[in-house]
Protein backbone atom coordinates (compact mmCIF):
# COMPACT_ATOMS: atom_id res chain seq x y z
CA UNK A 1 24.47 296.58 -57.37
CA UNK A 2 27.74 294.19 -57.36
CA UNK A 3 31.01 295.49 -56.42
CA UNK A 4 32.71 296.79 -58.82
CA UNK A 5 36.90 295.85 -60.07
CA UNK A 6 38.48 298.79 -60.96
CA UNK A 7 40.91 298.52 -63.67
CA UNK A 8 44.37 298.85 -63.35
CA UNK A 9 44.66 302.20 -64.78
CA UNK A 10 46.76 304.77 -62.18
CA UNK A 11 46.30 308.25 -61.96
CA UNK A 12 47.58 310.51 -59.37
CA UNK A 13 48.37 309.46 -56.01
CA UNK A 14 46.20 307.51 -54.09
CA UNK A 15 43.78 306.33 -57.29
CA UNK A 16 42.45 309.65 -57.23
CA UNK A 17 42.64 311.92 -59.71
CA UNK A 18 45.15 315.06 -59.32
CA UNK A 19 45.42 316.39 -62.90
CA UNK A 20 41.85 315.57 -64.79
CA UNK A 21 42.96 317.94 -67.91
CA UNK A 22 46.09 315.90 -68.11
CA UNK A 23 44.72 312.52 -67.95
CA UNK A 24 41.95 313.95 -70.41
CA UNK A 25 44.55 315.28 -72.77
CA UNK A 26 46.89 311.66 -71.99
CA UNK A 27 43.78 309.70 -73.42
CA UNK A 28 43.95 307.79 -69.90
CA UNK A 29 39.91 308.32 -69.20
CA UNK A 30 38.69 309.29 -72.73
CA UNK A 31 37.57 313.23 -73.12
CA UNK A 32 34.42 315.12 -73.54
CA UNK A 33 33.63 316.34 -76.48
CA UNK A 34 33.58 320.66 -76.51
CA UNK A 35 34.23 320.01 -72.85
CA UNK A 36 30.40 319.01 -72.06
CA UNK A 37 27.84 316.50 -73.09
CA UNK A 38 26.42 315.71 -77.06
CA UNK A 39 22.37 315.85 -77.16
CA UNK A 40 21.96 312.13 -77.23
CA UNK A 41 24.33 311.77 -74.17
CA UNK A 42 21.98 314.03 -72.33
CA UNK A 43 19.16 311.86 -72.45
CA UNK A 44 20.90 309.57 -71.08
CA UNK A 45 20.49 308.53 -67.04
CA UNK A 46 23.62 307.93 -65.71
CA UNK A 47 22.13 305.64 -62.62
CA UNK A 48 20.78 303.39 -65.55
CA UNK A 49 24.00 303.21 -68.03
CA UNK A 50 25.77 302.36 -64.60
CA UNK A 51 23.33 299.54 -63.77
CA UNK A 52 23.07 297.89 -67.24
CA UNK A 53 26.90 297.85 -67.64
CA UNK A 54 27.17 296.44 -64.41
CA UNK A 55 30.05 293.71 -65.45
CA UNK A 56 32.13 296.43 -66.97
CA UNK A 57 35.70 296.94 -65.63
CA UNK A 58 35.34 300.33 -64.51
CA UNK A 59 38.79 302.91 -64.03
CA UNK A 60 39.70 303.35 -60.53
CA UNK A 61 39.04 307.46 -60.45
CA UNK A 62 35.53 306.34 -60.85
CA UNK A 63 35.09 304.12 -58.14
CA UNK A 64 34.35 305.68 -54.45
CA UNK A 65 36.70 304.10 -52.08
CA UNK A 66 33.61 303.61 -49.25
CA UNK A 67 31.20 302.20 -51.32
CA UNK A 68 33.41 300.80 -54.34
CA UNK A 69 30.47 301.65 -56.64
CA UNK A 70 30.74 303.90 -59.79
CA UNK A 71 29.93 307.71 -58.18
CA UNK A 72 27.36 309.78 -59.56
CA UNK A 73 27.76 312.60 -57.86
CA UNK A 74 31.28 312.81 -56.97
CA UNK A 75 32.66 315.63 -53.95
CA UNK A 76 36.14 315.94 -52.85
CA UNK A 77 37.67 316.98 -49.54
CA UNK A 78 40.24 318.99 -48.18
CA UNK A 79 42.52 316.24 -48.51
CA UNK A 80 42.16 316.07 -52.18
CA UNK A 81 40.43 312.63 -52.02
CA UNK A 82 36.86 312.21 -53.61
CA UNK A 83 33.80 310.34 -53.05
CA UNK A 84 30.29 309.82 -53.58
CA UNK A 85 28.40 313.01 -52.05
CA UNK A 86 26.03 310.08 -49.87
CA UNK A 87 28.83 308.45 -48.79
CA UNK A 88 31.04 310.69 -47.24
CA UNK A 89 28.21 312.46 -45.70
CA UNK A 90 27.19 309.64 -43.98
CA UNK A 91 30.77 309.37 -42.80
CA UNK A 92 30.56 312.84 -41.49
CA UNK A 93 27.25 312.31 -39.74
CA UNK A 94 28.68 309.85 -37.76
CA UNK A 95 31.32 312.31 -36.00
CA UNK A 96 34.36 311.33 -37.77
CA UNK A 97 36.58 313.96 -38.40
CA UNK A 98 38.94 311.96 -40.58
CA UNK A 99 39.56 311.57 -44.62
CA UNK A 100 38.54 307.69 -44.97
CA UNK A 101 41.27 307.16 -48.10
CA UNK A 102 44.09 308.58 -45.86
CA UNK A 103 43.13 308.92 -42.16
CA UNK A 104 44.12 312.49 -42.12
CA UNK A 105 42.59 315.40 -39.75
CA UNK A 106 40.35 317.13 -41.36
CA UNK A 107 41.07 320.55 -41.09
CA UNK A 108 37.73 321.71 -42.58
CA UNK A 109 35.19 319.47 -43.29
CA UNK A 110 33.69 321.28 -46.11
CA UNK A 111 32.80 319.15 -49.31
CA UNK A 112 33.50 320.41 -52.94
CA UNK A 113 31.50 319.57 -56.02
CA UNK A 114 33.35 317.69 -58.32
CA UNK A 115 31.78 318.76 -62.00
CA UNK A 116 34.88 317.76 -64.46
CA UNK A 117 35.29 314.18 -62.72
CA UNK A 118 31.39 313.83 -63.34
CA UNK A 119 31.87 314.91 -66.66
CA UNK A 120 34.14 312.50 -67.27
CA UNK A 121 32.25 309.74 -65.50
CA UNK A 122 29.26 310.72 -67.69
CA UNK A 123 31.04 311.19 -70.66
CA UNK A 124 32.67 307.42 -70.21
CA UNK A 125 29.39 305.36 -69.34
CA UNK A 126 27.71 307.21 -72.35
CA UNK A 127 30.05 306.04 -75.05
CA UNK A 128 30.20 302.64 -73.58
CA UNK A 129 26.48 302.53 -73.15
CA UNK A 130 26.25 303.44 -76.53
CA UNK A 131 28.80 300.65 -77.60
CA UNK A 132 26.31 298.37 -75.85
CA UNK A 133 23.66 299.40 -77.16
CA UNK A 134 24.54 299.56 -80.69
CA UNK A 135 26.37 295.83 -80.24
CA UNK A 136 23.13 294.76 -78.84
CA UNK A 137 21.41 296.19 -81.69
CA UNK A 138 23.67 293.86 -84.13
CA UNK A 139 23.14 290.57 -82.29
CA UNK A 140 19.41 290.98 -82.42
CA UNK A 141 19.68 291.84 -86.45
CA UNK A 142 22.06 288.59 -86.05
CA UNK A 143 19.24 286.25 -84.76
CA UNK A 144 16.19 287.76 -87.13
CA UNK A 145 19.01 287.12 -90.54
CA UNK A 146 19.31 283.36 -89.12
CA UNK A 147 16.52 282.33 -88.48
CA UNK A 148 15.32 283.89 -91.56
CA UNK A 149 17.92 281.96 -93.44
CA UNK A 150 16.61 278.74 -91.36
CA UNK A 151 13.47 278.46 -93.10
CA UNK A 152 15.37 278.12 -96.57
CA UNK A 153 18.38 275.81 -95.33
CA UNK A 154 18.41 271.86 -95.48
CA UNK A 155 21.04 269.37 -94.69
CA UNK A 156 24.24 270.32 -93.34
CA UNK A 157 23.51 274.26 -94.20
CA UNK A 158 20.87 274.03 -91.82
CA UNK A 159 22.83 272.22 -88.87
CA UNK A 160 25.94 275.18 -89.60
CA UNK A 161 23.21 278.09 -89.16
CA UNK A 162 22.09 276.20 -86.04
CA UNK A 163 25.15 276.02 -84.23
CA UNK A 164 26.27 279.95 -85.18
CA UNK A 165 22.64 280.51 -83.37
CA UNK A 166 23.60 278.75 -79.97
CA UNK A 167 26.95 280.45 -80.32
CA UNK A 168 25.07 283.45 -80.20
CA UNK A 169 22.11 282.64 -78.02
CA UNK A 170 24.57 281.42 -75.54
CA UNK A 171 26.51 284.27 -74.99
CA UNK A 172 23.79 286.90 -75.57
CA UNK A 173 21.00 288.07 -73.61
CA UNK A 174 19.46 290.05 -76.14
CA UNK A 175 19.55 287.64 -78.59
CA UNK A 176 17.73 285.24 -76.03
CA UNK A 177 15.11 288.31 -75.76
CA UNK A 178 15.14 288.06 -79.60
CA UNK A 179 14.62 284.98 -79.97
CA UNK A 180 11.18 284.70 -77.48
CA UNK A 181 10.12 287.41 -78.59
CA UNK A 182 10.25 286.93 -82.76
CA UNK A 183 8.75 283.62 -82.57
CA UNK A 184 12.21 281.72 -82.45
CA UNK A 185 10.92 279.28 -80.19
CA UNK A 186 7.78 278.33 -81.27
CA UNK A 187 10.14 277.69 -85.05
CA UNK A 188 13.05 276.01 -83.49
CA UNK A 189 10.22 273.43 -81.76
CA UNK A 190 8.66 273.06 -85.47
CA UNK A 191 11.93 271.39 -86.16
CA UNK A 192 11.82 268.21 -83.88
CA UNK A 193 10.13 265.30 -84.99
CA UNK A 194 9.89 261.62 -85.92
CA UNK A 195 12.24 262.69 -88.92
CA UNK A 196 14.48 265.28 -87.36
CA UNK A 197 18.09 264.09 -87.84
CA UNK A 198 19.61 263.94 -84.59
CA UNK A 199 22.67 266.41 -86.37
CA UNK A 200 19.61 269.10 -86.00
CA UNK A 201 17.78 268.04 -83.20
CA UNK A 202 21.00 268.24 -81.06
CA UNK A 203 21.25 271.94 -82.19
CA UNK A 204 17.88 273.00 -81.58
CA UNK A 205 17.45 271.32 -77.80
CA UNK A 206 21.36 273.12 -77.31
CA UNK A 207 19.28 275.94 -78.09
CA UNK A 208 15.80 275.86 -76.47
CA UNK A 209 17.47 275.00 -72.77
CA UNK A 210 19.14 278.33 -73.10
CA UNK A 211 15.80 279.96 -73.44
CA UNK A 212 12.76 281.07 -71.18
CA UNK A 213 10.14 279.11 -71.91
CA UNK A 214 6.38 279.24 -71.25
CA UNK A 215 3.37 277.39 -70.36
CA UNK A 216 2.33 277.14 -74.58
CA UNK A 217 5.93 276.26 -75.49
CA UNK A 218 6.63 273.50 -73.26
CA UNK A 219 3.08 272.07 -73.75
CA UNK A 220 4.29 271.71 -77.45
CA UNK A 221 7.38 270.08 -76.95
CA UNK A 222 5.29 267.41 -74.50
CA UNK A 223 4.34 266.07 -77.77
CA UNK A 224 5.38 262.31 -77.98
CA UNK A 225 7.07 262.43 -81.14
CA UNK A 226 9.70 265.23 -79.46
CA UNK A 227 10.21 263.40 -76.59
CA UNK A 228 10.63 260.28 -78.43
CA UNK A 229 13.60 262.66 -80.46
CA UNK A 230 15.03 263.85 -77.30
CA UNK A 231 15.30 260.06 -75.67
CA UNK A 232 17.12 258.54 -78.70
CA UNK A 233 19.50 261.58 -78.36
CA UNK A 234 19.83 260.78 -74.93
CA UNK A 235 20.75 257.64 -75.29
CA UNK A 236 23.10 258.08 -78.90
CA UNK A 237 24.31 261.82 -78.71
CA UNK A 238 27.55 263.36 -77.46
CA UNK A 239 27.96 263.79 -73.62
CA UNK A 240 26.66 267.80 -74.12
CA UNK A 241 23.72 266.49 -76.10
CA UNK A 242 22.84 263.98 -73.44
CA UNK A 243 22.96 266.68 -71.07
CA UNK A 244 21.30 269.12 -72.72
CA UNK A 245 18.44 266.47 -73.78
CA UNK A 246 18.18 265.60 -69.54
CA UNK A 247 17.54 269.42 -68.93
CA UNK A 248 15.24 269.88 -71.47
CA UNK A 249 12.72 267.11 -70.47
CA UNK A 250 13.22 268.15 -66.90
CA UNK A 251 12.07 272.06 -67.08
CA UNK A 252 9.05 269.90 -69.32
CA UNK A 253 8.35 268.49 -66.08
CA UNK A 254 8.33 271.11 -64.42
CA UNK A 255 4.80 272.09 -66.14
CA UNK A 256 1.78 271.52 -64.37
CA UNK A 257 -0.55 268.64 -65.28
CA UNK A 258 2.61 266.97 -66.74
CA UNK A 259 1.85 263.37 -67.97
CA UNK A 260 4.01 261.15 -66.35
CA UNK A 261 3.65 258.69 -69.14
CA UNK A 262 5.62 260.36 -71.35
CA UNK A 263 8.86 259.61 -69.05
CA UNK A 264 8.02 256.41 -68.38
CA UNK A 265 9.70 254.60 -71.68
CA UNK A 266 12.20 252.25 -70.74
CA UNK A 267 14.64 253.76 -73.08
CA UNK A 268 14.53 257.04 -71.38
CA UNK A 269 14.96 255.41 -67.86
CA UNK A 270 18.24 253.36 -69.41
CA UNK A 271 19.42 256.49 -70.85
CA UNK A 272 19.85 258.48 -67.80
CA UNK A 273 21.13 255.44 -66.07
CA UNK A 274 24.23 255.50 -68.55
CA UNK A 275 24.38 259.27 -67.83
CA UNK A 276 24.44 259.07 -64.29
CA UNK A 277 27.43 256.26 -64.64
CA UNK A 278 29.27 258.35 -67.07
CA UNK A 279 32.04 259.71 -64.76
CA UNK A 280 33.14 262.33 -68.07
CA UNK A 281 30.93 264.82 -66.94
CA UNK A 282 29.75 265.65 -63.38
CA UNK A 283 27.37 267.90 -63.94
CA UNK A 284 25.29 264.85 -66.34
CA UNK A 285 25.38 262.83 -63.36
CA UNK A 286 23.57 265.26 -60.82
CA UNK A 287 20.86 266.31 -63.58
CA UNK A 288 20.80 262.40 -64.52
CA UNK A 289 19.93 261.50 -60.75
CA UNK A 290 17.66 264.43 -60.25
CA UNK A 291 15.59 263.88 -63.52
CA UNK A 292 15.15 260.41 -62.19
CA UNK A 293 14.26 261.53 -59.06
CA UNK A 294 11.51 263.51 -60.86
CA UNK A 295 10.44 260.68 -62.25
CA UNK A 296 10.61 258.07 -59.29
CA UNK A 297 8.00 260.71 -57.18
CA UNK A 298 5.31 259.36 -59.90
CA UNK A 299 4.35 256.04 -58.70
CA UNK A 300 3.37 254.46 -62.00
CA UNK A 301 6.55 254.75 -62.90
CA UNK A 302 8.87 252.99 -60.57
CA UNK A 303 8.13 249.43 -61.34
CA UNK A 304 9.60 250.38 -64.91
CA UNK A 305 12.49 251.77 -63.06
CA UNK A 306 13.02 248.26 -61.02
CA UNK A 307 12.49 245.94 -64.27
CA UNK A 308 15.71 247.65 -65.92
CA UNK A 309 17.78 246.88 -62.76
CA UNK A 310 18.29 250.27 -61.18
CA UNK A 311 18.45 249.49 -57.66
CA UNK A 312 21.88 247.56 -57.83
CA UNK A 313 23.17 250.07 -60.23
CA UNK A 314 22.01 253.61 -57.76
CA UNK A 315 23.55 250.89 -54.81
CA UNK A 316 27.14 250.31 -56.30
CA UNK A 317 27.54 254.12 -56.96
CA UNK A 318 26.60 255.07 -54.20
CA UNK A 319 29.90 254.98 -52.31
CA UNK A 320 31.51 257.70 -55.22
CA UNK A 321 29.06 260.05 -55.33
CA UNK A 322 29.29 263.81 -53.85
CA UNK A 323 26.96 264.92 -51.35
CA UNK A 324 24.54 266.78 -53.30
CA UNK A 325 24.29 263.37 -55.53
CA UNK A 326 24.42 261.41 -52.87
CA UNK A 327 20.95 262.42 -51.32
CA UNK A 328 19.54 262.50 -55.13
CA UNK A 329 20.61 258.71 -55.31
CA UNK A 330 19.35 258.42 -51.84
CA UNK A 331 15.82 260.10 -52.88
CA UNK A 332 15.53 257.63 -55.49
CA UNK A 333 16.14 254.43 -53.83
CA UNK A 334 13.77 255.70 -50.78
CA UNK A 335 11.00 255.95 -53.60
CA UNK A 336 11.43 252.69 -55.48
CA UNK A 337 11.36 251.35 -51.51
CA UNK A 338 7.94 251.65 -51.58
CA UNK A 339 6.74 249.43 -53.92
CA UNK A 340 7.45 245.48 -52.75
CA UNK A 341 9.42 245.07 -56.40
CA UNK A 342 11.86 248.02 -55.39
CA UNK A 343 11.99 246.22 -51.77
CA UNK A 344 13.03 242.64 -52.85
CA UNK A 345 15.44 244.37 -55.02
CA UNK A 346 16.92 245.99 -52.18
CA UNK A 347 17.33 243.10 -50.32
CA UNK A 348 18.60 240.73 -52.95
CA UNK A 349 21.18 243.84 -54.00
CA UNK A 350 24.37 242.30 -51.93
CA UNK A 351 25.68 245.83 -51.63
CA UNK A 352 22.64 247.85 -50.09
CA UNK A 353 23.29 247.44 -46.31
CA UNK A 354 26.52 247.68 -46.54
CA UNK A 355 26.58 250.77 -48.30
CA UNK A 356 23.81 252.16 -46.52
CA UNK A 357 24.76 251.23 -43.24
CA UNK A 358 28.26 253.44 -43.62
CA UNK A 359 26.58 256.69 -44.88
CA UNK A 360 24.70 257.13 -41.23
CA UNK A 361 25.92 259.84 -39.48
CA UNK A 362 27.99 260.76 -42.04
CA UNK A 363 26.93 262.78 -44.65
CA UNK A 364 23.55 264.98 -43.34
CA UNK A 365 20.81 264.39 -41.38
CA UNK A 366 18.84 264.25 -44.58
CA UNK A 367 20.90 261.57 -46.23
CA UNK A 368 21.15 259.74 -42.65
CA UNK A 369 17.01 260.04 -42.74
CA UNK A 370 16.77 258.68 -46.11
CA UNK A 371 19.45 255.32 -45.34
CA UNK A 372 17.54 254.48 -42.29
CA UNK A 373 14.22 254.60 -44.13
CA UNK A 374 15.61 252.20 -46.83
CA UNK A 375 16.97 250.03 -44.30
CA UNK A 376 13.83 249.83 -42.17
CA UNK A 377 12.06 248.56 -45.31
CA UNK A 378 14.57 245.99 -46.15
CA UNK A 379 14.61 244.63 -42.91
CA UNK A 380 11.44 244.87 -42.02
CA UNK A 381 10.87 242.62 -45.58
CA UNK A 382 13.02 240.22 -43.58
CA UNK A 383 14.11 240.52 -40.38
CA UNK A 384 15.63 236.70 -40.43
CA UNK A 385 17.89 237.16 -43.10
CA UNK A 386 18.42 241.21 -43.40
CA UNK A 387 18.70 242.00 -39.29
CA UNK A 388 22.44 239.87 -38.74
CA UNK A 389 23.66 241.71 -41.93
CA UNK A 390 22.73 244.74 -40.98
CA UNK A 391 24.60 243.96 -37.31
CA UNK A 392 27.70 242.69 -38.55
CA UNK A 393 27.77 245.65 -40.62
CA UNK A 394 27.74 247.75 -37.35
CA UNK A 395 24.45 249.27 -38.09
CA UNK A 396 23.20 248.98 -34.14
CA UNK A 397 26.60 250.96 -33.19
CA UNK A 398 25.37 253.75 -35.78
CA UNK A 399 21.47 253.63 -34.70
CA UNK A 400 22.68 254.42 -31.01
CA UNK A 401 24.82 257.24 -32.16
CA UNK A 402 21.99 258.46 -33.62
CA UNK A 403 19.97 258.41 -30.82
CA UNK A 404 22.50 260.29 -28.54
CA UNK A 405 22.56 262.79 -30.95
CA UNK A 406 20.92 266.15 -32.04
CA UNK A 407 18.65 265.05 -34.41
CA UNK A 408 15.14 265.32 -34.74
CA UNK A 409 12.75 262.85 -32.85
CA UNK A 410 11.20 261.32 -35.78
CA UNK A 411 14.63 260.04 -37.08
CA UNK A 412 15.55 258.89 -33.05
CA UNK A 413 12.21 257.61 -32.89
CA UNK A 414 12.67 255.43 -36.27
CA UNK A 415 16.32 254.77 -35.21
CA UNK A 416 14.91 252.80 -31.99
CA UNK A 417 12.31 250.60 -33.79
CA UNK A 418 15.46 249.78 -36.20
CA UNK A 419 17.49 248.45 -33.23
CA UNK A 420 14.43 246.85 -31.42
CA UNK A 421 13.81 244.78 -35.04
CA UNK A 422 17.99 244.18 -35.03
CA UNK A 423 17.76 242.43 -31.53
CA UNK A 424 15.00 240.19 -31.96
CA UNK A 425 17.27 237.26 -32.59
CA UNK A 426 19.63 237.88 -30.01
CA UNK A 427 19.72 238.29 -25.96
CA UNK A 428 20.55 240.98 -24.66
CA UNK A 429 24.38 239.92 -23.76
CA UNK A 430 25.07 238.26 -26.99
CA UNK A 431 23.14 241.71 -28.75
CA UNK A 432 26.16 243.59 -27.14
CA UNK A 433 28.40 241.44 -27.69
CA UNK A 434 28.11 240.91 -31.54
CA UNK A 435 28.23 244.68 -32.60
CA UNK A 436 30.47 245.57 -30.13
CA UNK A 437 28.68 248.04 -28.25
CA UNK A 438 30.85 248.22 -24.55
CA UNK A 439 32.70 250.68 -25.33
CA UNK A 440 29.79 252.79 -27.00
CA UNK A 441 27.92 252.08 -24.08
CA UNK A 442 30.36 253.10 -21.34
């Protein structure tokens, strides 16, 4: 159970409570009706209404100062301060002999009941439980009247009734619950398609990656006429559009047996290249780079991701990105190394050493695992032409460093082949010389 934040309601001393009848009769805590409980609240668990309003600000009185969790069955001690019964007598059992509130002697370490505070506890969580419930109870009527309503509407009418549905979905668990369980997904996926206006198709995928979704639903929206909807949205729609569109095919993905040919259009690939360049949103470029990554792990797919000139693009942008983009980018380019098209790009990208060369050592050892890797497969494409780059750039200086350091031995062990390739060319003296290694070395 989270901690709770009391709210800023005083009563009494110490933010206990001293008078309960007057803070009853003040309207500070709300009273109980013919000073007990009505016959629905006594059906009512108190442990449950006090775990399913968990984010409710909760009055202070309520709150036990050693646990700061709602009490449920609250005692108080000689000193006048109260707590949860478990609490304090855990206290106790450990042979303190103090009040934990104020530190005071206890003079007798009996503990007293406290019925009308539990009353009052009770009394509160049941009407707000109620309120809950009974709100809860209107969004779910909310989501069965629209979509209702959404099998009538056309045009504009239909896009409105959309977006008061992600309004609600969004900020509603219940009416997410609703929605799975009426049949709202399987109807909201009946509306994509080859003629879907992108007005509603932007709606519905703002809806659907709000939503659980299982094996039969995703399988549906696999469909190549979707996906074909949710690409030219990527590529034309707003910024949240594109986003939502990237983490929609993405959880599809996620489904086993996933065709891989159904990402592999070149207008998808471009689209999440302009996402992942769009510096308006943040959060479109890490689900941009890690949809591609997705994508890159399938090998049929990476030529397609060379021919539209990805490699120089991921290279130039690599020196902005965050860490946890960073090693997405990094993921990426280490994949399309494998194939002797993603290679040659590498090595004809002016950039890629360069870039790669300064992110050793600095980042993580995952990202410095992932640079070396790239390099070795540029160089080792051509050591003539890649290997005096690469040392110029300082990249035996980094390589050593590397070597001296903590990291595992398959990256020290890759780190020394790097340097043996670097000083083919050069004696040993000259080797030293160039990337100024003396003072390393000493």
């Amino acid at each position: 159970m989270p901690m709770y934040q009391p709210t800023k309601v005083e009563v009494g001393g110490g933010g206990q409570v001293l008078d309960l009848d007057t803070a009853v009769k003040d309207g500070v805590l709300g009273g109980v009706d013919d000073g007990g409980f009505s016959p629905m609240s006594e059906k009512l668990d108190l442990k449950k209404m006090i775990e399913e309003l968990e984010a409710i600000e909760v009055p202070t009185v309520f709150i036990c100062p050693i646990s700061l969790e709602p009490m449920l069955d609250p005692v108080t001690l000689c000193t006048g301060q109260t707590y949860e019964r478990c609490n304090i007598l855990k206290w106790l059992s450990l042979g303190h002999l103090t009040c934990p509130t104020t530190m005071q002697e206890l003079w007798d370490d009996s503990i007293t009941p406290n019925k009308t505070l539990q009353q009052l506890i009770y009394s509160w969580f049941s009407q707000k439980y109620m309120a809950m419930k009974k709100k809860s109870e209107d969004v779910q009527g909310r989501v069965l009247e629209i979509l209702e309503n959404l099998k009538k509407l056309k045009g504009q009418a239909r896009v409105q009734a959309l977006k008061g549905l992600k309004l609600v979905v969004g900020n509603h668990f219940s009416a997410k619950k609703t929605m799975v369980d009426n049949g709202g997904v399987a109807f909201l996926s009946s509306l994509l398609g080859p003629f879907t206006s992108h007005a509603v198709g932007s709606e519905v995928v703002g809806i659907l990656v709000n939503l659980s979704l299982d094996f039969e639903s995703k399988s549906n929206l696999t469909q190549p006429a979707k996906i074909s909807l949710m690409v030219d949205m990527l590529n034309e729609g707003s910024i949240e559009t594109k986003v939502n569109c990237t983490k929609l095919i993405q959880g599809l993905m996620e489904t086993k047996d996933f065709d891989p040919d159904l990402v592999s259009s070149l207008s998808l690939l471009v689209g999440l290249l302009k996402l992942v360049k769009d510096k308006r949103n943040s959060n479109g470029i890490q689900l941009g780079l890690s949809l591609l990554k997705m994508i890159s792990s399938h090998e049929c797919v990476r030529s397609s991701i060379v021919s539209i000139g990805a490699i120089p693009q991921l290279v130039d942008l690599l020196p902005s990105l965050k860490a946890e983009c960073l090693e997405l980018a990094l993921s990426i380019l280490d994949n399309l190394a494998s194939i002797e098209d993603g290679r040659l790009a590498l090595k004809n990208c002016p950039n890629t050493i360069l870039n790669l060369v300064k992110l050793l050592m600095r980042i993580s050892e995952n990202c410095t695992q992932l640079s070396l890797s790239i390099l070795w497969a540029v160089c080792k494409l051509s050591p003539e032409e890649c290997a005096p780059i690469a040392v110029e750039a300082g990249l035996a200086a980094k390589l050593l460093l590397v070597i001296q350091s903590g990291c595992n031995p398959a990256l020290k062990q890759q780190s020394a082949e790097l340097l043996k390739l670097c000083s083919l060319n050069y004696t040993a003296t000259i080797f030293i010389s160039k990337c100024k290694l003396t003072r390393t070395l000493q």
